[in-house]
Each structure stands twice: as structure tokens, then as C-alpha cells.
N, C-alpha and C. Protein backbone atom coordinates (compact mmCIF):
# COMPACT_ATOMS: atom_id res chain seq x y z
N UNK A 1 -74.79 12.28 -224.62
CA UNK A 1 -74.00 11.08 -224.42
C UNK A 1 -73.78 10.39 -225.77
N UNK A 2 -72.66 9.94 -225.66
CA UNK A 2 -71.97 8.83 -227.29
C UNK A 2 -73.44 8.13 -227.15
N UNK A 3 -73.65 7.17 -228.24
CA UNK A 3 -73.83 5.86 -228.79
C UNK A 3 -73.50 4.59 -228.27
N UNK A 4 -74.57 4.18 -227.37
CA UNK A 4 -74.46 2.70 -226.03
C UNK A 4 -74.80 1.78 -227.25
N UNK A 5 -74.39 0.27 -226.70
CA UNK A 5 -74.53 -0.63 -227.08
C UNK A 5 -75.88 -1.68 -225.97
N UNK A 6 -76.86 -1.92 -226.20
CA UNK A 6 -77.52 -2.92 -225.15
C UNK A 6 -77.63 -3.77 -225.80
N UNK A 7 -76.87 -4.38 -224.60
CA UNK A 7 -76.58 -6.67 -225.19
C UNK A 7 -77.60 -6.82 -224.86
N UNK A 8 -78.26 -7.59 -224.96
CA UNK A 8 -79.36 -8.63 -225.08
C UNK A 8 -78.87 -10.16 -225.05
N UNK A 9 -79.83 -10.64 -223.72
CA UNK A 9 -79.85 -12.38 -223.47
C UNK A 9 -80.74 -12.64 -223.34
N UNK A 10 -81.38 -12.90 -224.84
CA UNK A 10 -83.14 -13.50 -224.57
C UNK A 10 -83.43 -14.76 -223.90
N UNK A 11 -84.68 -14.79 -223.54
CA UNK A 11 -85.42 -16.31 -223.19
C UNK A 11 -86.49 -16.06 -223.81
N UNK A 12 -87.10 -17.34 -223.26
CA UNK A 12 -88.35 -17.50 -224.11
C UNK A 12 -89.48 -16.03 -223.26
N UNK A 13 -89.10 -16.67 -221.97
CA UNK A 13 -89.82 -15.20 -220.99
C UNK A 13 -89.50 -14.36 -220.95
N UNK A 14 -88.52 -13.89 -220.58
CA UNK A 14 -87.32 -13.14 -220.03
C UNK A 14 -86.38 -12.79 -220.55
N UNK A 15 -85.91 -11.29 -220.51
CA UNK A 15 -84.70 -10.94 -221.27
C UNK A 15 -83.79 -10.25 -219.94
N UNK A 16 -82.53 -10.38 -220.23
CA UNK A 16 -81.49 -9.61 -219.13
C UNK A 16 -80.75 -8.92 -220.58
N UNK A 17 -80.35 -7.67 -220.16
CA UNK A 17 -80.06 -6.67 -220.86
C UNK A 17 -78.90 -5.68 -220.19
N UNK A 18 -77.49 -5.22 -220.73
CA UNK A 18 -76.49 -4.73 -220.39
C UNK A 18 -76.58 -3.52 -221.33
N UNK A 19 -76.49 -2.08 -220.84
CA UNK A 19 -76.07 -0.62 -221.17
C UNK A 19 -74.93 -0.63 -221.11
N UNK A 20 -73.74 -1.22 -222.44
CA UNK A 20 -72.34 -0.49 -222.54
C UNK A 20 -72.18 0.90 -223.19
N UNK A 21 -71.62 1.91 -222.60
CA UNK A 21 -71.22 2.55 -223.89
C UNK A 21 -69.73 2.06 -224.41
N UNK A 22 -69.53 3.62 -225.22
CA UNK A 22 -68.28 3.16 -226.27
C UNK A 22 -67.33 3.00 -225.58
N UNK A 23 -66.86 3.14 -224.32
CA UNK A 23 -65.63 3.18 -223.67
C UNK A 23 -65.79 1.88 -222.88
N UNK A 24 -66.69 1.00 -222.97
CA UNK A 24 -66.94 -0.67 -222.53
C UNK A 24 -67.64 -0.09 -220.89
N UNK A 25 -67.52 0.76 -220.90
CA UNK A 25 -68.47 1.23 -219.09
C UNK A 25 -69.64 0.80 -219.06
N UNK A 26 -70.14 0.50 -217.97
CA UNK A 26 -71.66 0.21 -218.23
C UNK A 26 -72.24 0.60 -217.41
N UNK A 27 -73.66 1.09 -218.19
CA UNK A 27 -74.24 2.23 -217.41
C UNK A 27 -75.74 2.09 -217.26
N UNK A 28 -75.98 0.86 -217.50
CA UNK A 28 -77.11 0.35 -216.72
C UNK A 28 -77.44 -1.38 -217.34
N UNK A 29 -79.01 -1.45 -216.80
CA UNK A 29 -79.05 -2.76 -217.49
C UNK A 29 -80.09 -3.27 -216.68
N UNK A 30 -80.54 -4.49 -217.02
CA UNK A 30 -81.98 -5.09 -216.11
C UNK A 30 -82.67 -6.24 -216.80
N UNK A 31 -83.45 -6.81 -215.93
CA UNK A 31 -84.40 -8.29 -216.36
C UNK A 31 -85.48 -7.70 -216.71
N UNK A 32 -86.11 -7.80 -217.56
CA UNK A 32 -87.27 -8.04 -217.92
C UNK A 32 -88.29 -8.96 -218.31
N UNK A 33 -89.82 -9.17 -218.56
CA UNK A 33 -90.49 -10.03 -219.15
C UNK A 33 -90.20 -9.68 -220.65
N UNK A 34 -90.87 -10.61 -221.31
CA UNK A 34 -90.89 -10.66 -222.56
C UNK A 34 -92.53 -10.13 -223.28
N UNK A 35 -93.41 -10.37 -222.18
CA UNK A 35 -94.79 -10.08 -222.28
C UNK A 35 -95.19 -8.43 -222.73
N UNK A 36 -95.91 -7.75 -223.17
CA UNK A 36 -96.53 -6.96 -223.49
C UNK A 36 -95.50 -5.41 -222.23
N UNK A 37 -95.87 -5.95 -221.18
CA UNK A 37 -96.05 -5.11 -220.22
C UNK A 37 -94.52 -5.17 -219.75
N UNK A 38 -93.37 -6.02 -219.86
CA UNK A 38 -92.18 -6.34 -219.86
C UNK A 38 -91.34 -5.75 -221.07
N UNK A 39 -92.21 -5.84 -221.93
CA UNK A 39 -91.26 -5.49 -223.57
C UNK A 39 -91.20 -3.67 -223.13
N UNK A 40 -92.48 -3.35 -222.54
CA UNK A 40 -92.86 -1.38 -222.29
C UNK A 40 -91.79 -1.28 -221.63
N UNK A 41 -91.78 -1.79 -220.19
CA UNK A 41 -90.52 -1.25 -219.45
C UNK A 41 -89.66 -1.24 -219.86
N UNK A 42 -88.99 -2.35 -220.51
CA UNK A 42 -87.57 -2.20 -221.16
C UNK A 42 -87.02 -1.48 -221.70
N UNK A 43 -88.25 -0.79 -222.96
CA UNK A 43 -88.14 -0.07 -223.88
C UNK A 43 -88.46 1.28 -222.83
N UNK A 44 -88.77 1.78 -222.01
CA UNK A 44 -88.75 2.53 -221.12
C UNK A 44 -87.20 2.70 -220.48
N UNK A 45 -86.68 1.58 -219.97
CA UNK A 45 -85.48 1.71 -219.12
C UNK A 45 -84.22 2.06 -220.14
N UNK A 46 -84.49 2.20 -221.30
CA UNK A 46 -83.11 2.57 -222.19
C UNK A 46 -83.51 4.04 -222.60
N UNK A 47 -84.65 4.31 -222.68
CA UNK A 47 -85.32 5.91 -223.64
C UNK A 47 -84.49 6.70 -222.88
N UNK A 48 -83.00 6.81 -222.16
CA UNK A 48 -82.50 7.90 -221.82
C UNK A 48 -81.17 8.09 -222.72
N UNK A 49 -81.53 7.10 -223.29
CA UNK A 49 -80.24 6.75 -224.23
C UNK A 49 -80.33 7.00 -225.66
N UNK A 50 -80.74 8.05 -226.40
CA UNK A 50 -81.12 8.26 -227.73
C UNK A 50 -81.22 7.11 -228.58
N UNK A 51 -79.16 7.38 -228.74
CA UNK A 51 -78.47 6.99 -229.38
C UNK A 51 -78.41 5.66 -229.24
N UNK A 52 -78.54 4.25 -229.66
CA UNK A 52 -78.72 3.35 -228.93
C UNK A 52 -78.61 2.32 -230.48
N UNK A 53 -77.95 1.05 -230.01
CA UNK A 53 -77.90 0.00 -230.65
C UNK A 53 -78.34 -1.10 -230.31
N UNK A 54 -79.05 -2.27 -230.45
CA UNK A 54 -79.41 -3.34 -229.76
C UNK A 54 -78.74 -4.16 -230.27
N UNK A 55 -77.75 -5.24 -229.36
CA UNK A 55 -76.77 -6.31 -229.83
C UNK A 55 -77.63 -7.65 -229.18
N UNK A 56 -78.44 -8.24 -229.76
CA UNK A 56 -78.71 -9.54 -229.72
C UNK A 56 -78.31 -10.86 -229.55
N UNK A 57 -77.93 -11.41 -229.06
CA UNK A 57 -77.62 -12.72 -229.13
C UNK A 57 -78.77 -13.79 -229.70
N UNK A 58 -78.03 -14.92 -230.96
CA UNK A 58 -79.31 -15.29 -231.46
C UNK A 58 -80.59 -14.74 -232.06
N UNK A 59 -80.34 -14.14 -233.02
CA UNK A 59 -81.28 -13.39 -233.53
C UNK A 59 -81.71 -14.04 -234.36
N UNK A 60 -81.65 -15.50 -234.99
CA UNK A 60 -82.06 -16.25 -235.99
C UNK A 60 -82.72 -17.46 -234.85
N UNK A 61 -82.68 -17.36 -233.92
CA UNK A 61 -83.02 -18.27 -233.28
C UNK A 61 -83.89 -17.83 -231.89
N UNK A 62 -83.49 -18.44 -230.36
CA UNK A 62 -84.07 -17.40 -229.34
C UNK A 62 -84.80 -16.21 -229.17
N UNK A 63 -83.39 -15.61 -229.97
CA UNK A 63 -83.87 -13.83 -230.11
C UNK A 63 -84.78 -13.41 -231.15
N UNK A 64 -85.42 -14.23 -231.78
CA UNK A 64 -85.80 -13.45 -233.21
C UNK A 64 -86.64 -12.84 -232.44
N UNK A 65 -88.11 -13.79 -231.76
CA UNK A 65 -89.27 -13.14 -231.26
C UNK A 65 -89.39 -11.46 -230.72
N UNK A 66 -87.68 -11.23 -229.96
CA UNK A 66 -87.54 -9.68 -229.72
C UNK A 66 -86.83 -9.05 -230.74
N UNK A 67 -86.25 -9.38 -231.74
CA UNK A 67 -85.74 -8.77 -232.97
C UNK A 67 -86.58 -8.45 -233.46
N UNK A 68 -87.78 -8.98 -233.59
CA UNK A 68 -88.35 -8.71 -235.21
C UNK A 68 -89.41 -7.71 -234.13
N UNK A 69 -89.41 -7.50 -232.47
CA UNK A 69 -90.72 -6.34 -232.32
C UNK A 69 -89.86 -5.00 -232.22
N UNK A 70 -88.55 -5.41 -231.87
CA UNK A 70 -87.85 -3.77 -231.78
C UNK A 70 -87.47 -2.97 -232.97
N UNK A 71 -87.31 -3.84 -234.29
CA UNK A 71 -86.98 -3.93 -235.95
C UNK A 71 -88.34 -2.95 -236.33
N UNK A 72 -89.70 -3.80 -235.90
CA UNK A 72 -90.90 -3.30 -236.28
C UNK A 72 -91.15 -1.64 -235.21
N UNK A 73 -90.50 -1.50 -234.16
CA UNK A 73 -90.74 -0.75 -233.65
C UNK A 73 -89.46 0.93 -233.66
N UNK A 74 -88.82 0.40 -234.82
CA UNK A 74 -87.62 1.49 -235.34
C UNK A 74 -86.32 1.49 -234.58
N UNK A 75 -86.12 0.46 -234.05
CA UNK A 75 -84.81 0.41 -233.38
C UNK A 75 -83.87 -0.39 -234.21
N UNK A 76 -82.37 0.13 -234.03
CA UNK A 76 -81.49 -1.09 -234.65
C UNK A 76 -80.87 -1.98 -233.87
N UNK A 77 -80.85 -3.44 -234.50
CA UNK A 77 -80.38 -4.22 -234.15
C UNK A 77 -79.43 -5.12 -234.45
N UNK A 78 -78.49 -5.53 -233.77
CA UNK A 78 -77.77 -6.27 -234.57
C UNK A 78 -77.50 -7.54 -233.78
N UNK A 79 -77.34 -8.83 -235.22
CA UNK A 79 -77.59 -10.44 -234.39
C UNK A 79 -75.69 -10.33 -233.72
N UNK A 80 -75.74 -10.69 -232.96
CA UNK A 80 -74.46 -11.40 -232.29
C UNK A 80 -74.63 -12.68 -232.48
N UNK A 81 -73.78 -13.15 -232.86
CA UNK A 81 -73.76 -15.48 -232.97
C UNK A 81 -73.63 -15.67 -231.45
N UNK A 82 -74.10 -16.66 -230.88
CA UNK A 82 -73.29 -17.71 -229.86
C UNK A 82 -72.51 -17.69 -229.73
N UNK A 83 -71.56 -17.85 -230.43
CA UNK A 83 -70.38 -18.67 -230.51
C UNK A 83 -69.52 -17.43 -230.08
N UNK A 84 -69.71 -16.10 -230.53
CA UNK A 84 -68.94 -15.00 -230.59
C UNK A 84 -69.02 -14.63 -229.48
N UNK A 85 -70.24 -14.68 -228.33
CA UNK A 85 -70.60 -14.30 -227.39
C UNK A 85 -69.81 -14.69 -226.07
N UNK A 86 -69.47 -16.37 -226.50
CA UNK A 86 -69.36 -17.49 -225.49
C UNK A 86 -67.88 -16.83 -225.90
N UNK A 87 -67.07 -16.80 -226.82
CA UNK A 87 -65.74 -16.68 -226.76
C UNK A 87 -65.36 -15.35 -226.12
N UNK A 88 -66.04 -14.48 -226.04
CA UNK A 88 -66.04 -13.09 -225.26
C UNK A 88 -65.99 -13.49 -224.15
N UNK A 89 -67.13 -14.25 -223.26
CA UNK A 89 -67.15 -14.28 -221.84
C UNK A 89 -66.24 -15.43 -221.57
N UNK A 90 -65.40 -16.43 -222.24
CA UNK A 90 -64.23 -17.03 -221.82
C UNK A 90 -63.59 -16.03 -221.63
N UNK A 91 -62.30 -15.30 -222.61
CA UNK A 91 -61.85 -14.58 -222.81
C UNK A 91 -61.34 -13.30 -221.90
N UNK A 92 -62.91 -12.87 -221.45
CA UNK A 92 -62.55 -11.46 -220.58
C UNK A 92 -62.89 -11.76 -219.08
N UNK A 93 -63.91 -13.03 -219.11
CA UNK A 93 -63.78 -13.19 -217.27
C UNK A 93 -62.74 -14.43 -217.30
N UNK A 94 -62.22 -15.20 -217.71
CA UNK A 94 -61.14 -16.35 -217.45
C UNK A 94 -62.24 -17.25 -217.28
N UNK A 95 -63.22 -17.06 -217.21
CA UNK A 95 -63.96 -18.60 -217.06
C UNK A 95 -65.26 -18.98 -217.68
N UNK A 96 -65.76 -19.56 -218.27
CA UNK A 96 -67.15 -20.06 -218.69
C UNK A 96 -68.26 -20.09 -217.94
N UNK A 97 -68.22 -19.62 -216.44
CA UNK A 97 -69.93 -20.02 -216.49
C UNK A 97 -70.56 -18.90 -217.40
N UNK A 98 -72.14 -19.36 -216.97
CA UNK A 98 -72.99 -18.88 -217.26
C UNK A 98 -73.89 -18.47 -216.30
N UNK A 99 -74.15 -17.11 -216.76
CA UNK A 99 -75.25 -16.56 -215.85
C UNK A 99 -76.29 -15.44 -217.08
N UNK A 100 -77.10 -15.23 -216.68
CA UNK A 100 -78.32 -14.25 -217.79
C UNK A 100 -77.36 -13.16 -217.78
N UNK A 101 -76.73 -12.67 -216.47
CA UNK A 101 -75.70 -10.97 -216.70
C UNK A 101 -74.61 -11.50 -217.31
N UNK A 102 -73.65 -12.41 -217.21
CA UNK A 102 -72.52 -12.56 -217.82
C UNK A 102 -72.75 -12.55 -219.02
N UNK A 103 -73.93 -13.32 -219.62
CA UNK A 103 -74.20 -13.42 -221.15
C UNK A 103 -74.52 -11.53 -221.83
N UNK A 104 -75.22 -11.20 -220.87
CA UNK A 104 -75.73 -9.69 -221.45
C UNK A 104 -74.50 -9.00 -221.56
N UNK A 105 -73.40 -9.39 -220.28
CA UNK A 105 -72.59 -8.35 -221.02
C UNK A 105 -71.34 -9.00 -221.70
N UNK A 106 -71.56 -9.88 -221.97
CA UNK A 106 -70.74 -10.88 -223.05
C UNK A 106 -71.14 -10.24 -224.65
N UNK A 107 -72.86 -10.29 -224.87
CA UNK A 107 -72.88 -9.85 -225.79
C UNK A 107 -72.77 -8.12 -225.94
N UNK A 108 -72.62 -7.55 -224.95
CA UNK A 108 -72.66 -6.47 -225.27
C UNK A 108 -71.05 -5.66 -225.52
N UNK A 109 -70.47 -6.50 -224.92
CA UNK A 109 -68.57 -6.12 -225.38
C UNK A 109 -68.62 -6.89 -226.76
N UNK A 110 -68.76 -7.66 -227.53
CA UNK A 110 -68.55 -7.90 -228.41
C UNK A 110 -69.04 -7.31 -229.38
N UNK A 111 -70.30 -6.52 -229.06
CA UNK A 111 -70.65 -6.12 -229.87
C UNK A 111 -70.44 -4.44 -230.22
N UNK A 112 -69.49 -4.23 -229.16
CA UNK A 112 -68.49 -2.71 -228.68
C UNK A 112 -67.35 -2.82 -229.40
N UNK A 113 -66.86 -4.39 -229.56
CA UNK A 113 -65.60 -4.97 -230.21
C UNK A 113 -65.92 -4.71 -231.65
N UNK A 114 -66.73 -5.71 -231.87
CA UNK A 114 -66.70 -6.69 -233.49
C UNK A 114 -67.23 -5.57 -234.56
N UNK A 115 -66.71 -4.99 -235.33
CA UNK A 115 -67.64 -4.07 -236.44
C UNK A 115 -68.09 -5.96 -237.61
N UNK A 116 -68.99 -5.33 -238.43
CA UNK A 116 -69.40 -5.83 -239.08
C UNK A 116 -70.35 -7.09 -238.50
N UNK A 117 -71.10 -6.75 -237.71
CA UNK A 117 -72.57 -8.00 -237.21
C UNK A 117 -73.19 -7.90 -238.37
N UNK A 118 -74.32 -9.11 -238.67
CA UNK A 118 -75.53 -8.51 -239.05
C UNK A 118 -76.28 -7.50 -238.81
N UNK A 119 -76.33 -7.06 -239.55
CA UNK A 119 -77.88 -5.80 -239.01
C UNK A 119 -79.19 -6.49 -239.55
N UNK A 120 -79.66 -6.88 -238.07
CA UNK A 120 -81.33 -6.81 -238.34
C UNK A 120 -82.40 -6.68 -239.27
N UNK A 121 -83.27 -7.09 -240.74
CA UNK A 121 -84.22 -6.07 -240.89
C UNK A 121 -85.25 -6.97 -240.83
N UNK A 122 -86.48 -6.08 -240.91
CA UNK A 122 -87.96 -6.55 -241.21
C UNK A 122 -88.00 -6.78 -242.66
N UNK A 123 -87.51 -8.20 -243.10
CA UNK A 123 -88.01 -8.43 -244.39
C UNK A 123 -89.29 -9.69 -244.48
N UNK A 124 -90.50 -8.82 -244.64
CA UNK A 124 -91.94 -9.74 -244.75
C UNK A 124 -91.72 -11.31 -245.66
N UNK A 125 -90.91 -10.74 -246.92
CA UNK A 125 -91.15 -11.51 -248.20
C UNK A 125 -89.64 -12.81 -247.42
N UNK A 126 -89.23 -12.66 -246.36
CA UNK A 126 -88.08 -13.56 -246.15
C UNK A 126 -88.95 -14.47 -245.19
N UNK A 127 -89.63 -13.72 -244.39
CA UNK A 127 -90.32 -14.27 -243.46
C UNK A 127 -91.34 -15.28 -244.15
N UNK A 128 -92.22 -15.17 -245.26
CA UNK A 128 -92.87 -15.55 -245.86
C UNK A 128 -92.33 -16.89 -246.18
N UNK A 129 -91.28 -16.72 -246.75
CA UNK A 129 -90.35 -17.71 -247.61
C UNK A 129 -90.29 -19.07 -246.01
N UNK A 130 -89.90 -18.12 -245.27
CA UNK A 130 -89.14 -19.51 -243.77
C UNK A 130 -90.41 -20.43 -243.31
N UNK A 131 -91.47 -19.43 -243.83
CA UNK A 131 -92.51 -20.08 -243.03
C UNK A 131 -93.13 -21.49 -243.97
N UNK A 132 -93.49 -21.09 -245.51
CA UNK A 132 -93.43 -21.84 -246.24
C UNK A 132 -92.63 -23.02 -246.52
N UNK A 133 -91.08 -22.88 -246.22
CA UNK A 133 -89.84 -23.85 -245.98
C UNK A 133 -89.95 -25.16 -244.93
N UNK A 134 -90.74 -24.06 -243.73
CA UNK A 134 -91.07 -24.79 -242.88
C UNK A 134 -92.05 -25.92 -242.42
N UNK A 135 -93.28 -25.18 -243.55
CA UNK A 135 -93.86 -25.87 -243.87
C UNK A 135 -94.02 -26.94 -244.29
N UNK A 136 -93.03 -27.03 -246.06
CA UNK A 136 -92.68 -28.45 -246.55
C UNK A 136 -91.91 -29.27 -246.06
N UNK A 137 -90.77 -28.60 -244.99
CA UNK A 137 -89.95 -29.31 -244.21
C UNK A 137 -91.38 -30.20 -243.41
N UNK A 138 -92.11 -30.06 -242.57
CA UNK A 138 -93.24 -30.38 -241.98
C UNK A 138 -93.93 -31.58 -242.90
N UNK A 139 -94.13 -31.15 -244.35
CA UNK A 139 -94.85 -32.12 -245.02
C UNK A 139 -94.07 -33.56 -245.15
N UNK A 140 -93.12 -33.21 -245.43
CA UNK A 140 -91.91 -34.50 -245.82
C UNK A 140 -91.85 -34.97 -244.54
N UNK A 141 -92.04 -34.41 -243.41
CA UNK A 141 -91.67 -35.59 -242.01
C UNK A 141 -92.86 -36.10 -241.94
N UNK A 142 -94.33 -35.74 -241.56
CA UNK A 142 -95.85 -36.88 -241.86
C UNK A 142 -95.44 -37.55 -242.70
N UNK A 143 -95.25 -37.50 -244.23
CA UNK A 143 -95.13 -38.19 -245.51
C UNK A 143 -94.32 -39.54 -245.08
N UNK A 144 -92.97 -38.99 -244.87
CA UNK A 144 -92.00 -40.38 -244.09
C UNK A 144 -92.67 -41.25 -242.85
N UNK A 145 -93.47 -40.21 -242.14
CA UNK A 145 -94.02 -40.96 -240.68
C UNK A 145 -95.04 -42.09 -241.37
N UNK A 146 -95.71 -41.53 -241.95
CA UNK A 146 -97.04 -41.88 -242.31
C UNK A 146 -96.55 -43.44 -243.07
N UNK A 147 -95.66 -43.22 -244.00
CA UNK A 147 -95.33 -44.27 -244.78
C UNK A 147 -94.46 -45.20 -243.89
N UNK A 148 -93.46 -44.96 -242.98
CA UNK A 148 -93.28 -45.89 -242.35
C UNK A 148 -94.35 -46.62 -240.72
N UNK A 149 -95.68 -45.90 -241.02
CA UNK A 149 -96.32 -46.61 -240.08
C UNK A 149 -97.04 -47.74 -240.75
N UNK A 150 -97.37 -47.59 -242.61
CA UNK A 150 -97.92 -48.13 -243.14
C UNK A 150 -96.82 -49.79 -243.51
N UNK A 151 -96.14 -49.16 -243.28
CA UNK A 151 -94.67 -50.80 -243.61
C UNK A 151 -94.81 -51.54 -242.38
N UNK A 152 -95.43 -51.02 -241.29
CA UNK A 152 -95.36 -51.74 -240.17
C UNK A 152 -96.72 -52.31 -239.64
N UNK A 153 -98.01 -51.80 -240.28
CA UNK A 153 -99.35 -52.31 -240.59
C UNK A 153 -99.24 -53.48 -241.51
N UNK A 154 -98.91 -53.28 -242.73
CA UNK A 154 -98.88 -54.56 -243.74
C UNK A 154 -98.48 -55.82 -243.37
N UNK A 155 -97.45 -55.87 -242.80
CA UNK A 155 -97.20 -57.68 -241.83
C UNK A 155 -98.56 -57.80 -241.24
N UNK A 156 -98.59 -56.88 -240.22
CA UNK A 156 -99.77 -57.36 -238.96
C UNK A 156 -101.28 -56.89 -239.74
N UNK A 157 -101.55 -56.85 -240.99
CA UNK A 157 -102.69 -56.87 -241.57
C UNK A 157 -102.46 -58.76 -242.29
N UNK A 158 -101.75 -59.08 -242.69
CA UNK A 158 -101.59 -60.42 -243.18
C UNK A 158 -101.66 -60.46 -244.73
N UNK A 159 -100.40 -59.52 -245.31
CA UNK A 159 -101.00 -59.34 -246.61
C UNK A 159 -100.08 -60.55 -246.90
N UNK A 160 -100.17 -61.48 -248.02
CA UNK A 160 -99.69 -62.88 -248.36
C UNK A 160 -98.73 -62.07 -249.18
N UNK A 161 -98.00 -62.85 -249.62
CA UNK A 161 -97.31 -63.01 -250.59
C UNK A 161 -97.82 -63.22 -252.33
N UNK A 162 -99.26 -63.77 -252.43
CA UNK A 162 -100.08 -64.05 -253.25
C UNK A 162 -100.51 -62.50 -253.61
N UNK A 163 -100.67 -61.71 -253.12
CA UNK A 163 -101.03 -60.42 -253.24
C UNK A 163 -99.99 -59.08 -254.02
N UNK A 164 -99.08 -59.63 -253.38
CA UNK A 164 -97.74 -58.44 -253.37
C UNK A 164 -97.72 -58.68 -255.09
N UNK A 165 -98.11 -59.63 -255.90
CA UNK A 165 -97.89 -59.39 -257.44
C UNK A 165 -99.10 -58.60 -257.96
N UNK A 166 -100.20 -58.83 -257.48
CA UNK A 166 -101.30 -57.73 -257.86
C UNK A 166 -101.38 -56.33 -257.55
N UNK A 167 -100.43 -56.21 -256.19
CA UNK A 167 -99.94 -54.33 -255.50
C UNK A 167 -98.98 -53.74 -256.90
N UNK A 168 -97.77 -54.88 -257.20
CA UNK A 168 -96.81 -54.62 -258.50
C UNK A 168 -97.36 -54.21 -259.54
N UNK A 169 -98.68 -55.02 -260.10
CA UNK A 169 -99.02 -54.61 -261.68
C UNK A 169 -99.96 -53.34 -261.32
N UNK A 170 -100.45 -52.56 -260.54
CA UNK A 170 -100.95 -51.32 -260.04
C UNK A 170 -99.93 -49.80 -260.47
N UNK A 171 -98.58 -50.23 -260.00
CA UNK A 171 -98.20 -49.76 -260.30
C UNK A 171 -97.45 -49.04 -261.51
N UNK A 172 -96.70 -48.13 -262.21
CA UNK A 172 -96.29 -48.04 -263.38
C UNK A 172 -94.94 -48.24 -263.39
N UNK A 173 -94.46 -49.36 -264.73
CA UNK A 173 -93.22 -49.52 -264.57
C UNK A 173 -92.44 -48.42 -265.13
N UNK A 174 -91.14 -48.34 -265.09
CA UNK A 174 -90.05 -47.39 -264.72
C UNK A 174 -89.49 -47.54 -266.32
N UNK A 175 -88.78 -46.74 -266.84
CA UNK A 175 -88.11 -47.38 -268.08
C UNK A 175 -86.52 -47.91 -267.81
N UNK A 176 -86.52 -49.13 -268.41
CA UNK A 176 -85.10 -49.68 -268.25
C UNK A 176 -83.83 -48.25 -268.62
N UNK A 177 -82.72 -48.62 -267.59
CA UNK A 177 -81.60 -47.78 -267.42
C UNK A 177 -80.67 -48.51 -269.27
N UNK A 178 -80.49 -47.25 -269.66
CA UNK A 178 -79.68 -47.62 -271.21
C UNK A 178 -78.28 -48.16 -270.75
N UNK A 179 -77.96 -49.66 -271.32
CA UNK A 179 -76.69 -50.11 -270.85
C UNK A 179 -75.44 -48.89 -271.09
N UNK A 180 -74.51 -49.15 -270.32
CA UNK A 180 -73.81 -48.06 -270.45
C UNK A 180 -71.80 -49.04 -270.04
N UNK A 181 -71.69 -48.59 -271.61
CA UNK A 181 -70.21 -49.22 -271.54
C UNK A 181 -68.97 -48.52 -271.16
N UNK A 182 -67.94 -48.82 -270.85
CA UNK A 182 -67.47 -48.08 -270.21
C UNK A 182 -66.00 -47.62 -271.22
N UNK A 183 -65.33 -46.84 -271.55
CA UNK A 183 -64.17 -46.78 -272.57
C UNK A 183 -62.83 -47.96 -272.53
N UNK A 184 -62.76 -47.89 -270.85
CA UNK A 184 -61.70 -48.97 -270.80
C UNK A 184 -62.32 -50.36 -271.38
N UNK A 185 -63.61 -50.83 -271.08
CA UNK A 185 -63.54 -52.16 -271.56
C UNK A 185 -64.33 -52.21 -273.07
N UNK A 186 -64.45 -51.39 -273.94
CA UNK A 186 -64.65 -51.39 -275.26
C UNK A 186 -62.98 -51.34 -276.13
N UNK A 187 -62.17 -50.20 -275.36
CA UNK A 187 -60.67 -50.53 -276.03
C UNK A 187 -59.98 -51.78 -275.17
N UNK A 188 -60.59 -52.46 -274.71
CA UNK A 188 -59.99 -53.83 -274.10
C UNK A 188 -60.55 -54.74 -275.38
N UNK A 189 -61.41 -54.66 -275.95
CA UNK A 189 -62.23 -55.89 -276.64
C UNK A 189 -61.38 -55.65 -277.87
């Protein structure tokens, strides 16, 4: 058999999954868990299919959690956007809802359609990087929290006004900004 496409509509639990091949037919498909024992079957219910592509929806987001075990586990994948997905299932059913199958095979015609997706990889040293990012993103929101809980202690601690010049000389002053003239009003003078 050609080279199938399986869309993918992750959840956090649960994935629903569409078998297109190249001629947009579809030739199987199913819910699964996301758990240990859910990820086996899945990967069970396609092994008749060699040849096989995985089209994701959300793969930077939702989907990563199953991107990055099928990536690690030698399969290819490729992210489908949202946006590309949702304009597919307007498009070819005339209408917007949503359902877990409409989305699976939303992403899975588009991804029968569209050449050029992302392709998937396991890069450790990227992963490394997001997590770290995420991190300082993390530090700077306590830092802001923290400091605006402390602006809202200082009234209801009763710090005077008598004080606030002794908090000032604690600190280090700044160096004055160099006046700065401007051309029009030096050829005005």
C-alpha cells in the first residue's frame, strides 16, 4: 500500500486519529488514551501501515506531549497549525462544528493537501533552551508579584514620610542624563 497520512487530534487524555491515504480515502482511524497502555494500542492500530506519516495538530502546543514520544520512538511527524486545520474543516464540510473526528480528519486532508509542514524533530539542546526560557519567564512574574505585594504592605505597615528620606540615601544615585541640545534650537540662537 502507498504512504497514509494519520491526522492526529490530541487532548490532554485522549487522542482521535484518522488513516488517510494518498487518494484522501480513509482507511481507518480510532480514540485512544494517551496513557502508557493507550499510546501501545495506537501504535498497534496503524503497524499495518508501514509507510506512514503522522500529521499533528498543535505540535508546539497540545500535541507536543505525543510528538516528542512518536519522534523518540522513530516515527515522522509533522506539526499541522490550527488555523490550517480549522480552515480545512470549514472548507470541505460547509460548516464549523467541532467534533474529535471532524478535527482528525481535518488534519489529516490537509496534511494530504499542504506540502511543506514542519517536520517534527527531537532536538534535546531546543528543549533545554524552552525550559530554561520558561523558567526566567517564571522568575520575572514572582519578582513583579513579590514587589507589588511589597507596595501594598508599606501603607498598611505605617511607614511615615519621615522615613522615605533615609530608604533614598540607601540607595545609589543614578548619574545625571548629559543635557542634550537639539540642532534646530542652537541654529535658532
Amino acid at each position: 500500500m502507498s504512504k497514509v497520512i494519520v491526522g492526529m487530534d490530541p487532548y490532554k487524555n485522549s487522542a482521535t486519529i484518522e488513516v488517510m491515504g494518498g487518494d484522501e480515502a480513509v482507511v481507518g482511524g480510532g480514540r485512544y488514551g494517551t496513557d502508557a497502555a493507550g499510546y501501545a494500542a495506537m501504535l498497534a492500530g496503524v503497524r499495518r501501515w508501514p509507510d506512514r506519516i503522522w500529521a499533528i495538530e498543535g505540535c508546539r502546543g497540545i500535541g507536543r506531549h505525543l510528538a516528542s514520544r512518536l519522534v523518540a520512538d522513530g516515527e515522522q511527524v509533522v506539526d499541522v497549525p490550527p488555523k490550517l486545520s480549522a480552515r480545512t474543516r470549514v472548507f470541505t464540510a460547509g460548516q464549523g462544528r467541532k467534533t474529535d473526528a471532524t478535527d482528525a480528519h481535518s488534519v489529516a486532508l490537509a496534511a494530504t493537501r499542504m506540502r511543506g509542514l514542519h517536520l517534527v524533530t527531537d532536538d534535546a539542546q531546543l528543549e533545554v533552551l524552552r525550559i530554561l526560557a520558561d523558567r526566567r519567564r517564571a522568575l520575572g512574574e514572582d519578582h513583579t508579584r513579590m514587589i507589588c505585594q511589597l507596595h501594598q504592605l508599606v501603607p498598611a505597615v505605617g511607614l511615615r514620610a519621615r522615613r522615605a528620606p533615609l530608604l533614598r540615601a540607601e540607595q545609589t544615585p543614578l548619574e545625571p542624563l548629559p543635557a542634550h541640545t537639539s540642532t534646530r534650537s542652537a541654529q535658532a540662537r
